[in-house]
Protein backbone atom coordinates (compact mmCIF):
# COMPACT_ATOMS: atom_id res chain seq x y z
CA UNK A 1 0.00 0.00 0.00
CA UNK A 2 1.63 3.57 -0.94
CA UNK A 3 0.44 6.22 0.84
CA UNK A 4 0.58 10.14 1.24
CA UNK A 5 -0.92 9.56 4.92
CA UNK A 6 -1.08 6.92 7.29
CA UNK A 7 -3.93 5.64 8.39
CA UNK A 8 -3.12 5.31 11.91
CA UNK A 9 -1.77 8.92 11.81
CA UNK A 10 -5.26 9.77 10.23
CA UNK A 11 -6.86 7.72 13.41
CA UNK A 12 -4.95 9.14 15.95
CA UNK A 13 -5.29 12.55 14.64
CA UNK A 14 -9.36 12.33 14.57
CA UNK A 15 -9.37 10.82 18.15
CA UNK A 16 -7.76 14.04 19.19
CA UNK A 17 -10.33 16.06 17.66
CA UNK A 18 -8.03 16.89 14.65
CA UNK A 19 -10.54 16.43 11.65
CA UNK A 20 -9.73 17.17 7.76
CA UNK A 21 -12.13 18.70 6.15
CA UNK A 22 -11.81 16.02 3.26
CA UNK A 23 -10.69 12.70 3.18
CA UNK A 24 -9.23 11.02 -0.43
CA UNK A 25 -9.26 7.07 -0.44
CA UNK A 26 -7.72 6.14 -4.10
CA UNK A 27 -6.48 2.95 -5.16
CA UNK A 28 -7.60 -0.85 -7.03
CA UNK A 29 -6.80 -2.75 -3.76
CA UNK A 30 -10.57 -2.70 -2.96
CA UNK A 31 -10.61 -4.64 0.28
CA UNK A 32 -8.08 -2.81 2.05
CA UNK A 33 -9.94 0.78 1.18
CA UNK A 34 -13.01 -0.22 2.65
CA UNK A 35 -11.37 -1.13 5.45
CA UNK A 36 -9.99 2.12 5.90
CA UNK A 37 -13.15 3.49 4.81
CA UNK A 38 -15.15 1.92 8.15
CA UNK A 39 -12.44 2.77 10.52
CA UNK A 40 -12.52 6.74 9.83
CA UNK A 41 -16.65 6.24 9.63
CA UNK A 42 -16.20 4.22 13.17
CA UNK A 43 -13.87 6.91 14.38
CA UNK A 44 -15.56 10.24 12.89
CA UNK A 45 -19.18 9.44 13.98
CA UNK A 46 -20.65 7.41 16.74
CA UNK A 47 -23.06 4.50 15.84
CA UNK A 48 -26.10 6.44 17.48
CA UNK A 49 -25.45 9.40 15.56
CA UNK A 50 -25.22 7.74 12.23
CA UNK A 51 -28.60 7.89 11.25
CA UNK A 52 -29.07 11.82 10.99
CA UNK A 53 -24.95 12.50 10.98
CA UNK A 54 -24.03 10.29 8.00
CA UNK A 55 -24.98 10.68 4.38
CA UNK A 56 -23.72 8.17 1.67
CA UNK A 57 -24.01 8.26 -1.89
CA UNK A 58 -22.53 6.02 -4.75
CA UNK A 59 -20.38 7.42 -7.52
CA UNK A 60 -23.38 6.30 -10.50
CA UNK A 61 -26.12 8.20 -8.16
CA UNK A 62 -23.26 11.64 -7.67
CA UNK A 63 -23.84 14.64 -9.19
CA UNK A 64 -22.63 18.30 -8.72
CA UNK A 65 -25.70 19.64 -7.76
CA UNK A 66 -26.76 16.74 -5.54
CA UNK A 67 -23.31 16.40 -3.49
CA UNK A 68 -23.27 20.75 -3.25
CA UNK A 69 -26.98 19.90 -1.53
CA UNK A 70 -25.68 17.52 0.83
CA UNK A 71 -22.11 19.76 1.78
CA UNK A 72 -24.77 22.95 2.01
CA UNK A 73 -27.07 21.65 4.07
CA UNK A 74 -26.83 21.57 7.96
CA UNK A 75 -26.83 18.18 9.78
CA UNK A 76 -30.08 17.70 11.57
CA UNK A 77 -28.80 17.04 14.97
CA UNK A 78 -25.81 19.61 16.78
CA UNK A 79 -22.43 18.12 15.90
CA UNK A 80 -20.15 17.48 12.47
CA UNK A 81 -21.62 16.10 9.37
CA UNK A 82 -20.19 13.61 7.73
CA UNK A 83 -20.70 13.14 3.71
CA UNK A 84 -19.49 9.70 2.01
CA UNK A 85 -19.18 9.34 -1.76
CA UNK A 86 -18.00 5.66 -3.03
CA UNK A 87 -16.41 5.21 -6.20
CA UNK A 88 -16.86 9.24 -6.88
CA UNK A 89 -16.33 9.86 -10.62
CA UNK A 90 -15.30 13.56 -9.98
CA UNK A 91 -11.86 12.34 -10.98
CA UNK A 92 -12.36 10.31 -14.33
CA UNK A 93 -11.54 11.52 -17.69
CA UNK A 94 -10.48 9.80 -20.69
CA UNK A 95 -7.17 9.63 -19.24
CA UNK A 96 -8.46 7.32 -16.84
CA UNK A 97 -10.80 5.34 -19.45
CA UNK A 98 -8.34 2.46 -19.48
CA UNK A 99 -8.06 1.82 -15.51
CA UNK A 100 -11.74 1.89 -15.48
CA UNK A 101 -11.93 -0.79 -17.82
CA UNK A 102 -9.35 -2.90 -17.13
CA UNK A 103 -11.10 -2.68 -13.40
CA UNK A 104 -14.61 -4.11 -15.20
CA UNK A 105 -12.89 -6.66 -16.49
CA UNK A 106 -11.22 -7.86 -13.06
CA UNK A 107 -14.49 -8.12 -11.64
CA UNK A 108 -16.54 -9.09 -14.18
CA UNK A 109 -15.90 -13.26 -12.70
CA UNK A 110 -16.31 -12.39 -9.20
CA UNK A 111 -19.18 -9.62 -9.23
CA UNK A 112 -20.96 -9.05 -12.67
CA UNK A 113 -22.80 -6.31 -10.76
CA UNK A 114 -20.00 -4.28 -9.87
CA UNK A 115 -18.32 -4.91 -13.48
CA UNK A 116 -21.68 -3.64 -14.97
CA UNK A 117 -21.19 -0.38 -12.99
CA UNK A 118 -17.93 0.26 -13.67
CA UNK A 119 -18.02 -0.25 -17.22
CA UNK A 120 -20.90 2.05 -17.10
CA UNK A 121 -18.34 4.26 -15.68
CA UNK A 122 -15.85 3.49 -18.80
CA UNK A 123 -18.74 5.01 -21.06
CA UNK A 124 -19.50 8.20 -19.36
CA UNK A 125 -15.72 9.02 -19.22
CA UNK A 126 -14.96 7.33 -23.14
CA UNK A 127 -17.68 8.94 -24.94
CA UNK A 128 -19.34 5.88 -26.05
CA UNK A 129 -22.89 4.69 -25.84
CA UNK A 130 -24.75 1.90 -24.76
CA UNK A 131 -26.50 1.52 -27.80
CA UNK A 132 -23.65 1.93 -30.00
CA UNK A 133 -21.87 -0.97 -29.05
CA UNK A 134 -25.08 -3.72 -28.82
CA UNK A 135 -25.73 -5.90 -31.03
CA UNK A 136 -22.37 -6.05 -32.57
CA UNK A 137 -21.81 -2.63 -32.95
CA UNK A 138 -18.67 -2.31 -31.25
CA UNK A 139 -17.36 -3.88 -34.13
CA UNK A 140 -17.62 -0.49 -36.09
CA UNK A 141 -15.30 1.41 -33.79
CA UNK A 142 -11.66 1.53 -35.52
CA UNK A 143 -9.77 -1.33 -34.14
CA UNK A 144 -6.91 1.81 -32.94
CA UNK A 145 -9.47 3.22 -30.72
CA UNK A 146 -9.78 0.11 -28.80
CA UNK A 147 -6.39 -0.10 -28.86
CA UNK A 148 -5.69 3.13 -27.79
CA UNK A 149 -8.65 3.18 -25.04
CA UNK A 150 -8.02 -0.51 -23.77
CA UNK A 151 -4.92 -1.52 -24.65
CA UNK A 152 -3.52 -3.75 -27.32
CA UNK A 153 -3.65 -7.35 -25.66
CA UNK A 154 -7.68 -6.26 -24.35
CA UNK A 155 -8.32 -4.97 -28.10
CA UNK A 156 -7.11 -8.34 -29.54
CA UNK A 157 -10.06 -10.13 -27.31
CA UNK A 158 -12.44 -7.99 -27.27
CA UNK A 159 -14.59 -10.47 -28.98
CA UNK A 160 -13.48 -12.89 -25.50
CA UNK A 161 -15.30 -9.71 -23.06
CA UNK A 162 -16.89 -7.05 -24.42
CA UNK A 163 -20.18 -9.19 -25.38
CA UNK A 164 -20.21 -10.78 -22.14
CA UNK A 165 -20.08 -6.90 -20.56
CA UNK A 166 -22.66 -5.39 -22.54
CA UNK A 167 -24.46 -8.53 -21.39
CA UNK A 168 -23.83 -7.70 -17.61
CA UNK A 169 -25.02 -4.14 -18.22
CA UNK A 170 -28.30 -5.27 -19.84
CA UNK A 171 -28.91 -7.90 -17.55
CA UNK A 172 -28.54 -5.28 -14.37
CA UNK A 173 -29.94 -2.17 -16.12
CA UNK A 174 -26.79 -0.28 -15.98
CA UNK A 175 -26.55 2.37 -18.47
CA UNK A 176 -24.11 5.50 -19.11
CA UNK A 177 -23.97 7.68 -16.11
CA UNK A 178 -24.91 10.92 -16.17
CA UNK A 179 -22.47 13.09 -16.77
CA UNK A 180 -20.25 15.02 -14.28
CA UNK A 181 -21.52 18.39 -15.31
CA UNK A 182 -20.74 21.40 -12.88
CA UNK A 183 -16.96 21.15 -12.48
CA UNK A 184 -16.83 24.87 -12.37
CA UNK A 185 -19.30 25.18 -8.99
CA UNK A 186 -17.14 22.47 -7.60
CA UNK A 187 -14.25 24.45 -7.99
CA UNK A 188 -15.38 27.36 -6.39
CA UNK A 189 -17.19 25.78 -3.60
CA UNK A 190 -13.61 23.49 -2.85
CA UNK A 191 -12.03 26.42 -3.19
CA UNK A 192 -14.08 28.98 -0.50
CA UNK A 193 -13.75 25.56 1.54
CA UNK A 194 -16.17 23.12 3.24
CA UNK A 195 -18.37 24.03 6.47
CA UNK A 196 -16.70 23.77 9.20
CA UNK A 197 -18.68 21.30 10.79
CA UNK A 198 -18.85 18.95 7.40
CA UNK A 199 -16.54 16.70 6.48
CA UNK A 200 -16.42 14.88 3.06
CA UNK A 201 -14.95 11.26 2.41
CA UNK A 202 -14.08 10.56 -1.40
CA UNK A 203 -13.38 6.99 -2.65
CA UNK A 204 -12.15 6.13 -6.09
CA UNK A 205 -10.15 3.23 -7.77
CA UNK A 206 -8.59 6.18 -10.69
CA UNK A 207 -8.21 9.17 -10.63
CA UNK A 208 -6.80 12.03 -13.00
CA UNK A 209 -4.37 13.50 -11.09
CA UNK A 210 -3.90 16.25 -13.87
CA UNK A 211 -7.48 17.88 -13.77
CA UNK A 212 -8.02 20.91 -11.64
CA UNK A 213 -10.81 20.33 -9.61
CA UNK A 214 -8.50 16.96 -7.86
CA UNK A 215 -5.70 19.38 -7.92
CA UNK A 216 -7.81 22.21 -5.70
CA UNK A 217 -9.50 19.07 -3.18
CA UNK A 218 -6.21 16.97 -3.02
CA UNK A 219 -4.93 20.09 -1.49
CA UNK A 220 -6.83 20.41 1.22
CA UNK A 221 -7.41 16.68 2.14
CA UNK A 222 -5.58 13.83 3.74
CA UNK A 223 -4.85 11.38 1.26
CA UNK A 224 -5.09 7.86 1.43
CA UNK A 225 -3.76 5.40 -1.77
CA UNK A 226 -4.11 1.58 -1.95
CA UNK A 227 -2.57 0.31 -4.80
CA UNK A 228 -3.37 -2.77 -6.36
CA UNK A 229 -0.68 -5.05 -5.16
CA UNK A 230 1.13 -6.65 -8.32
CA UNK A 231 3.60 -9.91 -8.57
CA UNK A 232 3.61 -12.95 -6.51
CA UNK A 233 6.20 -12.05 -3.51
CA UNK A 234 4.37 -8.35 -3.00
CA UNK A 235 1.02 -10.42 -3.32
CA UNK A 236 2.39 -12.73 -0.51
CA UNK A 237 4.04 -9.62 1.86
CA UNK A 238 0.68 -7.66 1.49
CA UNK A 239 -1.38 -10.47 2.76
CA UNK A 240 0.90 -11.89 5.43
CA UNK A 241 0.60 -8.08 6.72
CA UNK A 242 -3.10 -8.11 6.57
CA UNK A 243 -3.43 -11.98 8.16
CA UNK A 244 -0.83 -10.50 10.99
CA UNK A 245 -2.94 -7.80 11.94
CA UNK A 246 -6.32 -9.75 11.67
CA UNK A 247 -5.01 -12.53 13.98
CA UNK A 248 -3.22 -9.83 16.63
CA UNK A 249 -5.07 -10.42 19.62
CA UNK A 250 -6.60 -13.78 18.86
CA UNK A 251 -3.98 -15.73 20.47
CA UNK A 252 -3.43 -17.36 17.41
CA UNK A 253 -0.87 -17.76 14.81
CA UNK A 254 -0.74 -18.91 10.75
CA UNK A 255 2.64 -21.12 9.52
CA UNK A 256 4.22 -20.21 6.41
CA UNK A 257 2.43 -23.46 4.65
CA UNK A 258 -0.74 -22.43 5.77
CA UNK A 259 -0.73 -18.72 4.39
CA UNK A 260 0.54 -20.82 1.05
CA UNK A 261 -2.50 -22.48 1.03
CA UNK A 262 -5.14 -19.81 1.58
CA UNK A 263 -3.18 -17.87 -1.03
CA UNK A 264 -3.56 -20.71 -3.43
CA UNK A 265 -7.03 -21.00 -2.93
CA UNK A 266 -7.97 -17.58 -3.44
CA UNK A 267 -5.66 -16.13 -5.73
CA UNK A 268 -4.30 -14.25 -3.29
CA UNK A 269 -6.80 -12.06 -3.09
CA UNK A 270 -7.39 -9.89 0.33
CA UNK A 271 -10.96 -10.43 0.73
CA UNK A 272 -11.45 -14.13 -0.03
CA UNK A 273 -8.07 -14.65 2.14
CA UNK A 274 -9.28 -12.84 5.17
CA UNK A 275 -12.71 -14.26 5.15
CA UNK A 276 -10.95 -17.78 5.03
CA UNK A 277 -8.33 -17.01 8.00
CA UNK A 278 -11.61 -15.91 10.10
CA UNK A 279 -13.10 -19.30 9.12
CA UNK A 280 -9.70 -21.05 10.18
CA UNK A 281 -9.93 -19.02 13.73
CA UNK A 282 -13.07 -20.70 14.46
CA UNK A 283 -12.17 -23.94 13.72
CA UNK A 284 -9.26 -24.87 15.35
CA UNK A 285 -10.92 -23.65 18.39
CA UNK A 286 -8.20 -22.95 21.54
CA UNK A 287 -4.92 -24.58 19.41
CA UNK A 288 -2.97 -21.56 19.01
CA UNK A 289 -1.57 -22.53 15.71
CA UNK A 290 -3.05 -22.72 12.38
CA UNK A 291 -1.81 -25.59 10.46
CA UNK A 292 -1.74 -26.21 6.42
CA UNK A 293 -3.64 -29.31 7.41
CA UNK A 294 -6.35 -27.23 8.85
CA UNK A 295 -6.75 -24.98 5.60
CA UNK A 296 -7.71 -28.92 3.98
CA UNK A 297 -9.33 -29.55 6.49
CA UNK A 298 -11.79 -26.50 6.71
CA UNK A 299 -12.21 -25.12 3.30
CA UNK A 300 -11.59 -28.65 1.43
CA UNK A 301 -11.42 -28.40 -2.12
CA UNK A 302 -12.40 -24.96 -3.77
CA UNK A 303 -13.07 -23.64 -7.21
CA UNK A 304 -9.74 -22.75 -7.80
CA UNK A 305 -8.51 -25.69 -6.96
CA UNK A 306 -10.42 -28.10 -9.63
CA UNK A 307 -9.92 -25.19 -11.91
CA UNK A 308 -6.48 -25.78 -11.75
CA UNK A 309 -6.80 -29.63 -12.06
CA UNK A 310 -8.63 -28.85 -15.39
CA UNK A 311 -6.37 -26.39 -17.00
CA UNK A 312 -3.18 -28.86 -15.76
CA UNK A 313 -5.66 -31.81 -17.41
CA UNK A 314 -5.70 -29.70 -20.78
CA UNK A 315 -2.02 -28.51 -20.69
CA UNK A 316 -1.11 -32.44 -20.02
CA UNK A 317 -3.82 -32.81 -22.91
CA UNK A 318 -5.30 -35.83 -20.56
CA UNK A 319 -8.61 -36.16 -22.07
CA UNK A 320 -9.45 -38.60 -19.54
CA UNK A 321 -8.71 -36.02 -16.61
CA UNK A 322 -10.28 -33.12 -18.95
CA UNK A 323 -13.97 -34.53 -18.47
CA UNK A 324 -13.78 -35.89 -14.89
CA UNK A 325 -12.93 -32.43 -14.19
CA UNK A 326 -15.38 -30.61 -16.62
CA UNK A 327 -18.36 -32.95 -14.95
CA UNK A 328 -16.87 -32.21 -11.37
CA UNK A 329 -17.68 -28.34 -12.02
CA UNK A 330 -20.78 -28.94 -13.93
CA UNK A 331 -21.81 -30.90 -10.71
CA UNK A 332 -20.27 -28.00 -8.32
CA UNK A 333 -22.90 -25.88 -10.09
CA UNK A 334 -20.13 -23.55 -11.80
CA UNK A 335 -21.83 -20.87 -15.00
CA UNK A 336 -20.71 -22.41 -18.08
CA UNK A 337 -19.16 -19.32 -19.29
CA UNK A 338 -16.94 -18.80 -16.04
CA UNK A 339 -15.04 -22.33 -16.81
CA UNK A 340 -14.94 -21.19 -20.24
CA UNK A 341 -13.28 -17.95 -19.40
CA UNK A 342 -10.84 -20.12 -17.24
CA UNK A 343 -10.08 -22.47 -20.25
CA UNK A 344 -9.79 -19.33 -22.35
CA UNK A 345 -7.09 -17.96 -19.66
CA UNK A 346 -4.76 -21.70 -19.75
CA UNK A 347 -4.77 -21.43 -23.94
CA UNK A 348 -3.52 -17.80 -23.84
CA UNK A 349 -0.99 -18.05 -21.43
CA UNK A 350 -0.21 -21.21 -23.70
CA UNK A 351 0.09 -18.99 -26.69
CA UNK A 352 1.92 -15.96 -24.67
CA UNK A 353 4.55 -18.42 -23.39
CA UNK A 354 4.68 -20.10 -26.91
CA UNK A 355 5.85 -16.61 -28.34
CA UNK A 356 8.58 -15.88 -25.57
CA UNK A 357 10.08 -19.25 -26.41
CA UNK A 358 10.31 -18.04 -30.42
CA UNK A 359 11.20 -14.36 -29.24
CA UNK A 360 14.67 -16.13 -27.68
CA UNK A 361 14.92 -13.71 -24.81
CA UNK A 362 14.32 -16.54 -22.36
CA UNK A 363 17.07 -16.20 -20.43
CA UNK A 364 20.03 -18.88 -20.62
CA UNK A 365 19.97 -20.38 -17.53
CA UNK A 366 16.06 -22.03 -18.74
CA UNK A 367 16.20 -25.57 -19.73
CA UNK A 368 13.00 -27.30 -20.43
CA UNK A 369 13.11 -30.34 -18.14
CA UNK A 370 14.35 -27.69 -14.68
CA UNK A 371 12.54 -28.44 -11.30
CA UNK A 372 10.27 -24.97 -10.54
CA UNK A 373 12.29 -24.24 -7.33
CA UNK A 374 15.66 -23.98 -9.99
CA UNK A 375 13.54 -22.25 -12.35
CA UNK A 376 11.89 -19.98 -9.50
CA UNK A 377 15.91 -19.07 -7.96
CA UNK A 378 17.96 -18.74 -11.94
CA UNK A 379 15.35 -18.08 -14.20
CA UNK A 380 11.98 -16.17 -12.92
CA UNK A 381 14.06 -12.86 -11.53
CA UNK A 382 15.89 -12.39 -14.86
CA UNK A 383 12.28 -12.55 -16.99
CA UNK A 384 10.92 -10.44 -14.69
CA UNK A 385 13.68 -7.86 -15.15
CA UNK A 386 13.88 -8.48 -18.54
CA UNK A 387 11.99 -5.68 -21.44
CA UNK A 388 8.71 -7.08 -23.12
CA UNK A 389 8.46 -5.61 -26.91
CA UNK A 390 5.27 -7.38 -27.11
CA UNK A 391 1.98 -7.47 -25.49
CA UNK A 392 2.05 -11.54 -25.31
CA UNK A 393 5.50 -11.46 -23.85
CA UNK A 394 4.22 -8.45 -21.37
CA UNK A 395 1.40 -10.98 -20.37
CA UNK A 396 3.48 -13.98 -19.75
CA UNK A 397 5.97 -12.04 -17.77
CA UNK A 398 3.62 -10.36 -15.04
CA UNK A 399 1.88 -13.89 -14.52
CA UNK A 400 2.56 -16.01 -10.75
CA UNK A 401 5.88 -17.96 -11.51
CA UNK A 402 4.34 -21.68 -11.23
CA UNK A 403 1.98 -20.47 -13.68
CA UNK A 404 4.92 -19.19 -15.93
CA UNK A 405 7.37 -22.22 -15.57
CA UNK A 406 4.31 -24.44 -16.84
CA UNK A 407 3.36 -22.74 -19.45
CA UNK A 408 6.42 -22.51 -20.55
CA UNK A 409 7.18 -26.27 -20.09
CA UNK A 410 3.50 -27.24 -21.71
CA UNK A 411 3.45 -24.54 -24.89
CA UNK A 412 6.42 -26.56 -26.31
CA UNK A 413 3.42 -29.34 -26.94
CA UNK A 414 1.12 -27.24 -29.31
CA UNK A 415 1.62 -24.90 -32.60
CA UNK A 416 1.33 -21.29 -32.41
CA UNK A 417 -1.27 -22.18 -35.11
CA UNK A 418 -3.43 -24.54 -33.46
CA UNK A 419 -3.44 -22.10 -29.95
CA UNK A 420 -4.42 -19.00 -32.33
CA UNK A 421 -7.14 -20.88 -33.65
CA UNK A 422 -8.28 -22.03 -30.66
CA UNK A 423 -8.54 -18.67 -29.09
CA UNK A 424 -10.60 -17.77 -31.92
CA UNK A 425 -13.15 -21.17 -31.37
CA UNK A 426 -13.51 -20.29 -27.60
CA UNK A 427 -14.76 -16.34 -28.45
CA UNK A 428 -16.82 -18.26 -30.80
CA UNK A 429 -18.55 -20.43 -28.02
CA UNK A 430 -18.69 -17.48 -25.90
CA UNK A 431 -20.70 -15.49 -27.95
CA UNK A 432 -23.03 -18.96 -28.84
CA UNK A 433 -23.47 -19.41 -25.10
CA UNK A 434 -25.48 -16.18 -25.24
CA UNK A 435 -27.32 -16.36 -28.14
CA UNK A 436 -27.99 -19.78 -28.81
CA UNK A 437 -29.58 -22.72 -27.16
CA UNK A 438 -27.16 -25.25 -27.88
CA UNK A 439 -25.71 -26.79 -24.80
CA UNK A 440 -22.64 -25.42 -23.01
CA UNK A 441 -21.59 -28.96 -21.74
CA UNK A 442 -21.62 -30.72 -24.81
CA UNK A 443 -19.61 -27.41 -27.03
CA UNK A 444 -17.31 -27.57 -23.87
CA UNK A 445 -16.82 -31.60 -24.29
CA UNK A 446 -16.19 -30.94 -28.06
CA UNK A 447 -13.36 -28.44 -27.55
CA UNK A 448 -11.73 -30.81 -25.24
CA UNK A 449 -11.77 -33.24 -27.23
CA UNK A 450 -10.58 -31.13 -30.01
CA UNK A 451 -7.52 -29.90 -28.48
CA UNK A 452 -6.42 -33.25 -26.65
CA UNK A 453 -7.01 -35.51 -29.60
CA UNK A 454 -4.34 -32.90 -32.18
């Protein structure tokens, strides 16, 4: 987490009765900004005051006028005011269009809701409409504005997302958000200055640091950023520091193995992670120590983990272990398109680590039969370092070693030809799973068996 402020400086400072007029929460790293979020609400404004005292409003329902109304008028009971807006988009510009949508992307797997919003988001900010894209229409826009709006490895799939988006935004009513008129009133209002007995609290995963209007409120705020924590060993420090300070006090610790293990099973991710350690504190009951045994034992076997066993099954190109695994989802009750997004994911990396291998800039201590921990020590820090001229070498490269060393190890097995076409059959079958009635299983069986039996 990089920060202008600290949060416990922030704390300590509103305990003493020192209170900013404006708080700024930025950053990706969702999880740990709420959290920050609820301990300056918890801190700011007691819990019987809340209902007259605090006032929160989501970015897609923000406007000028509405958030001036809420800063101008008085709170209802004697005491400080305290105005929330989450995910404000009094920051975004087309210099931010890109963040936004690589954001809806992120989430469009874990919270098609939240995807739908933010890609609403991406429109206001882009220009675009709604009903300009439907239907196939986003197939009109110059493949160089993708490019330039999304980036080159998103513009090469759109056909993989974007349908499945629009889709999400449909499906959830989401539509462009209004638009962020009134920057001028802003300005003058941040610039007079707030009440004193109002405080405002801004969240936002982007912002434009260049425009004015963040300039004048950055200014006189304490800022707050939580960036999205990238590469496996940061991934691994950020959430040992988040376990550590969820289990102080509990009388408990987590081993090294066991923090592997959550990790594993969530991707690393903060939330999932935490929510699992919390479920680990409960069950080992008074043992002090939380074992990897107990993360087996507790959470058994998770999405991620037959995931895995399926892409591994198609890498191996075990047909046998392909379908046991397929049926094992089906019967887990996972969306058809979510597995097909994850099959999607295992033939691109395939094809990314196919094109490093013909690039030759794998460095020369790589030899295809190495163990991963030789691999992980000589090779994985010098490919890191190393320049990507492409966007398929710049994909490979930022990916969790293991996943690296077996792509690498596994591309070696298929054409560049037959992985290119494949990517091409699987936004195929994405776009039949919405507008046909043929039967995911059965298209899902006969791309199996397509790429196993080559």
């Amino acid at each position: 987490m990089e920060t202008r402020d600290s949060l416990t400086g922030i704390l300590r400072e509103i305990r003493q009765g020192v209170v900013a007029s404006c708080y700024l929460l930025l950053g990706e790293e969702e999880f740990l900004l709420q959290d920050a979020l609820q301990k300056i609400i918890d801190t700011l404004v007691p819990e019987s005051d809340r209902e007259w005292s605090l006032f929160i409003l989501d970015g897609d329902q923000e406007t000028p006028g509405r958030l001036l109304d809420h800063l101008n008028t008085p709170s209802l009971i004697p005491g400080r005011k305290v105005v929330v807006v989450r995910n404000t988009r009094l920051f975004q510009s087309a210099a931010t269009a890109s963040q936004i949508l690589q954001r809806a992307r992120e989430l469009m797997d874990r919270s098609p809701a939240q995807a739908a919003q933010s890609f609403s988001q991406f429109l206001a900010v882009s220009g675009l409409q709604m009903e300009d894209l439907k239907d196939g229409g986003w197939k009109n826009l110059p493949g160089e504005e993708w490019v330039r709006m999304a980036g080159a490895e998103a513009a090469r799939e759109l056909p993989s997302w974007l349908p499945r988006l629009l889709e999400m935004c449909e499906r959830t009513g989401m539509s462009t958000s209004a638009s962020a008129d009134g920057a001028g009133r802003l300005e003058d209002f941040f610039r007079a200055g707030l009440p004193e007995d109002v405080c405002l609290i801004l969240t936002a995963p982007a912002a434009d640091r260049r425009m004015r209007l963040f300039k004048i409120i950055s200014e006189k705020s304490r800022v707050l950023t939580f960036a999205s924590v990238k590469g496996e060993a940061r991934q691994r420090q950020s959430l040992a520091k988040s376990v550590e300070d969820l289990l102080t006090g509990t009388g408990k610790k987590l081993t090294g193995d066991a923090l592997l293990a959550v990790g594993r099973k969530t991707g690393f991710q903060l939330r999932e992670s935490l929510k699992m350690v919390e479920k680990l504190i409960a069950y080992v009951g008074d043992r002090a120590v939380i074992e990897a045994g107990d993360v087996e034992e507790a959470v058994g076997k998770t999405k991620e983990d037959t995931v895995f066993d399926l892409t591994t099954a198609l890498a191996a190109r075990d047909l046998s272990r392909c379908l046991l695994t397929l049926d094992e989802l089906f019967l887990r009750g996972e969306a058809p398109v979510f597995i097909l997004s994850m099959v999607a994911r295992e033939i691109r990396n395939l094809r990314h680590a196919a094109a490093l291998i013909r690039s030759g800039k794998l460095p020369s201590a790589y030899r295809a039969e190495m163990e991963f921990h030789d691999f992980q020590r000589a090779v994985y820090p010098a490919l890191r370092a190393g320049d990507a001229s492409s966007a398929q070498e710049a994909g490979i490269r930022s990916q969790h070693p293991y996943v690296i060393y077996l792509a690498l190890r596994n591309a070696r097995s298929f054409s560049v030809g037959d992985l290119e076409g494949w990517i091409s059959d699987l936004a195929a079958m994405d776009l039949s799973l919405k507008s046909t009635a043929c039967s995911p299983r059965h298209m899902l069986e006969r791309f199996l068996i397509r790429v196993c039996s080559r």
